[in-house]
Protein backbone atom coordinates (compact mmCIF):
# COMPACT_ATOMS: atom_id res chain seq x y z
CA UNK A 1 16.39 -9.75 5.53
CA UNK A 2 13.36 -11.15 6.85
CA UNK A 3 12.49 -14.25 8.12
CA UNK A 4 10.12 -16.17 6.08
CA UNK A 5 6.91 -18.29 7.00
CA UNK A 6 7.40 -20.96 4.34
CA UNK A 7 4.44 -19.50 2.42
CA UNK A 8 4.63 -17.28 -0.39
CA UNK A 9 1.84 -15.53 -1.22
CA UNK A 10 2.91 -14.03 -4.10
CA UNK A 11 5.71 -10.35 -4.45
CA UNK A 12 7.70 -9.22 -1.96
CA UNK A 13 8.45 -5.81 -1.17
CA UNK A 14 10.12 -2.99 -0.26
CA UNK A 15 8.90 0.74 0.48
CA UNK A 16 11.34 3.11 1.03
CA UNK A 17 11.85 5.69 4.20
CA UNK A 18 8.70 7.79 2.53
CA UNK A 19 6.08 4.81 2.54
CA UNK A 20 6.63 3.52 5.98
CA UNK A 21 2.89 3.66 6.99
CA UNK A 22 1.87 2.19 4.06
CA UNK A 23 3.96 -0.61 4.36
CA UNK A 24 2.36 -1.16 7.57
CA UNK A 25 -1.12 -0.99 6.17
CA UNK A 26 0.60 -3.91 3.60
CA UNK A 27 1.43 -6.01 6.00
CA UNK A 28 -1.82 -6.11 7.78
CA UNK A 29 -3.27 -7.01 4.48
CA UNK A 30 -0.48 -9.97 4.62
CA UNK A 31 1.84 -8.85 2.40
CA UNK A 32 5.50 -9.29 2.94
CA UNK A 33 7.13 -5.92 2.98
CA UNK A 34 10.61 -5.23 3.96
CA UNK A 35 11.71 -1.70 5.89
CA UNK A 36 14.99 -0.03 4.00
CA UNK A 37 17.76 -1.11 5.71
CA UNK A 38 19.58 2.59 4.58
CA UNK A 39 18.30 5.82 2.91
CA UNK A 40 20.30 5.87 -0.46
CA UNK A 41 18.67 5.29 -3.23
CA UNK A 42 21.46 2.71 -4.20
CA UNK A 43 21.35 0.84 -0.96
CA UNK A 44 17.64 0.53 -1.60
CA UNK A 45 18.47 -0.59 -5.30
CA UNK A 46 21.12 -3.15 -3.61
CA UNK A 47 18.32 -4.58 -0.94
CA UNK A 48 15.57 -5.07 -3.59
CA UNK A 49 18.27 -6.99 -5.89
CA UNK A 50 19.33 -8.96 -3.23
CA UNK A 51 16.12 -9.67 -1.80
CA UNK A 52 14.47 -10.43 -5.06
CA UNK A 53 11.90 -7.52 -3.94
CA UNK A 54 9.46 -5.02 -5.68
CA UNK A 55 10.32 -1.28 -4.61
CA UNK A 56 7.53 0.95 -3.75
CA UNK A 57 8.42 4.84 -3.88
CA UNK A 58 7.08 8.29 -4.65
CA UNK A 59 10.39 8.94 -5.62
CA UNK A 60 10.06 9.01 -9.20
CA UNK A 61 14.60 9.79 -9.42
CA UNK A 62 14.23 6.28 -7.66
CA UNK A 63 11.56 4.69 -10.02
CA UNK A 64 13.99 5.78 -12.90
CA UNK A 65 16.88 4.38 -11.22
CA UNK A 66 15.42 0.92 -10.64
CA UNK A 67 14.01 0.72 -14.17
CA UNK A 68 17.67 1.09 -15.31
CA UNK A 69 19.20 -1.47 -13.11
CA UNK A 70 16.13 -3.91 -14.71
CA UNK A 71 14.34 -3.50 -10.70
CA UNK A 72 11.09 -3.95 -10.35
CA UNK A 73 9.44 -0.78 -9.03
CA UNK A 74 5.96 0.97 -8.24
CA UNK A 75 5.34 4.39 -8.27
CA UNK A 76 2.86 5.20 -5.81
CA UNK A 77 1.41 9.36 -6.12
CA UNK A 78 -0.54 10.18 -3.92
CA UNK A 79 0.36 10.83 -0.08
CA UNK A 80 -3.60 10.10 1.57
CA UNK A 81 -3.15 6.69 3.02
CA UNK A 82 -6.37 5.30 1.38
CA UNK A 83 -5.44 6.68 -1.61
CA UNK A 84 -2.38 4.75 -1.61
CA UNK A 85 -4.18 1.74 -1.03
CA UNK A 86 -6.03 1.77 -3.75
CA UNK A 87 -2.79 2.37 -5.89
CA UNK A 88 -2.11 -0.75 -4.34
CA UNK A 89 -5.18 -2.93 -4.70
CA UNK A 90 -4.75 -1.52 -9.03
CA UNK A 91 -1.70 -2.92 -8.80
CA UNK A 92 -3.07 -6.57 -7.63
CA UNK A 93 -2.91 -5.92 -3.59
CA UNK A 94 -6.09 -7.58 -2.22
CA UNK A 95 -7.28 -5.08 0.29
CA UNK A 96 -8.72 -7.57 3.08
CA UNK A 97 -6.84 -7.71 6.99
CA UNK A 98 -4.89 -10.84 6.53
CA UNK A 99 -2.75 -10.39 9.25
CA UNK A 100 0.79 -12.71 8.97
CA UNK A 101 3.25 -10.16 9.14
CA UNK A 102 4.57 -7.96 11.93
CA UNK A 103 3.79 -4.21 10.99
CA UNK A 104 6.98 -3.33 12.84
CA UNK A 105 9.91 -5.74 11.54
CA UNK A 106 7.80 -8.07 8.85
CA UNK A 107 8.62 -11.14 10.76
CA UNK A 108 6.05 -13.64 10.39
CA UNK A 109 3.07 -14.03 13.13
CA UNK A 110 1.78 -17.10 15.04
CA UNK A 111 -1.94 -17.43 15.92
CA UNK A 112 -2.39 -18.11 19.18
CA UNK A 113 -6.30 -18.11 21.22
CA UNK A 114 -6.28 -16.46 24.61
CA UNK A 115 -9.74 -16.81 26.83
CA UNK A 116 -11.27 -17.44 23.36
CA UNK A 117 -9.98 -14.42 21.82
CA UNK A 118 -7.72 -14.70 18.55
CA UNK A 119 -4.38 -12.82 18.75
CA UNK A 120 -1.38 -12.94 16.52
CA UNK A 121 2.13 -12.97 18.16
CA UNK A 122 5.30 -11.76 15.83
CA UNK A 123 7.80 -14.66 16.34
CA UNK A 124 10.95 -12.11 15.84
CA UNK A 125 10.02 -9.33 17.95
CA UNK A 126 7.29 -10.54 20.25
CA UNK A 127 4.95 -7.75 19.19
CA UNK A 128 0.85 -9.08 20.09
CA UNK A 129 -2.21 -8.24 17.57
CA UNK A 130 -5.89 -8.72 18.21
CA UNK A 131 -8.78 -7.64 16.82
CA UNK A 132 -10.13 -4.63 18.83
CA UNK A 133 -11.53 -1.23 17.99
CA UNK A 134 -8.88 -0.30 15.63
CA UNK A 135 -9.50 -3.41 13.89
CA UNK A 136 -13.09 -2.82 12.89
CA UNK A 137 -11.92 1.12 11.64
CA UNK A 138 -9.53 -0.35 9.29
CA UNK A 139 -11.87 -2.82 8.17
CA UNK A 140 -14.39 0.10 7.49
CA UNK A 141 -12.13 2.41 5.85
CA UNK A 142 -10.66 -0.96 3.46
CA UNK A 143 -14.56 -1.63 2.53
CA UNK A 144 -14.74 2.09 1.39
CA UNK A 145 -11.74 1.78 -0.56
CA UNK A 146 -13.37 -1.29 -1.93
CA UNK A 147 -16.87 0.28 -2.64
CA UNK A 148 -14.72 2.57 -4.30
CA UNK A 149 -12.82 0.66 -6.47
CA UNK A 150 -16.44 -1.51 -7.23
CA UNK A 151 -18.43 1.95 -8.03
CA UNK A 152 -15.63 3.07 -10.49
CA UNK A 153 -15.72 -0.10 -12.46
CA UNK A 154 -19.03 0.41 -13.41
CA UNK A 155 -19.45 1.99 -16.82
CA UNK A 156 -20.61 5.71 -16.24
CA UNK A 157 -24.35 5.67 -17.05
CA UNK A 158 -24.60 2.67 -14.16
CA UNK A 159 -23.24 4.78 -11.14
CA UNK A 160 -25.17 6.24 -8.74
């Protein structure tokens, strides 16, 4: 298990071996999202129990499993990363860079300024984050997904 910051922002989860970039991209939107700690379907089951997690999966043999054992559990169906996202923000993800987890182990990050520049350290596996180049391509391809998400709301005779 993870360590925690003291805050909780709301569900925890848990992708499984298949969703590892996304849960990445989750974190960096400051979600807290464990890594499986084992393949098997009922390990996974186990570790979602135990953590009091939300699976996420394209496994739908896995979404029917964890709907039997009373598991919380998202099926996510597409495999594009932004279309994943927006699975995400449907299900209540906000999709803005709130970065307070590690993208590696989910530990939580500490703020820190160096020569005026904000960075995040991970306080479990010492990994650094700053906002650089890749920083302003995420940020570009979350506003699409949000334009996106904005234009589709709009009854049809309203969109462009």
């Amino acid at each position: 298990m993870s360590e925690d910051t003291g805050e909780d922002n709301g569900q925890h989860f848990l992708v499984d071996l298949m969703l590892m970039r996304l849960g990445r991209w989750l974190r960096l939107l400051g979600q807290d999202v464990a890594n499986p700690q084992d393949a098997s379907d009922d390990r996974l089951l186990l570790q979602a129990r135990n953590e009091c997690r939300t699976i996420i999966t394209r496994d739908k043999e896995l979404l029917q499993a964890a709907a039997g054992a009373g598991i919380s559990c998202l099926l996510i169906r597409s495999s594009k990363i932004s279309d994943q996202l927006q699975e995400m923000a449907k299900a209540g993800v906000p999709l803005w860079l709130d970065p307070r987890r590690c993208t590696i182990c989910n530990g939580p990050l500490q703020e820190t300024k160096t020569s005026g520049m904000k960075k995040w350290q991970c306080s479990v596996c010492k990994k650094f984050y700053w906002e650089g180049g890749h920083w302003q391509k995420m940020e570009s391809m979350l506003q699409a997904i949000r334009s996106q998400r904005e234009e589709n709301a709009l009854p049809s005779h309203c969109r462009r």
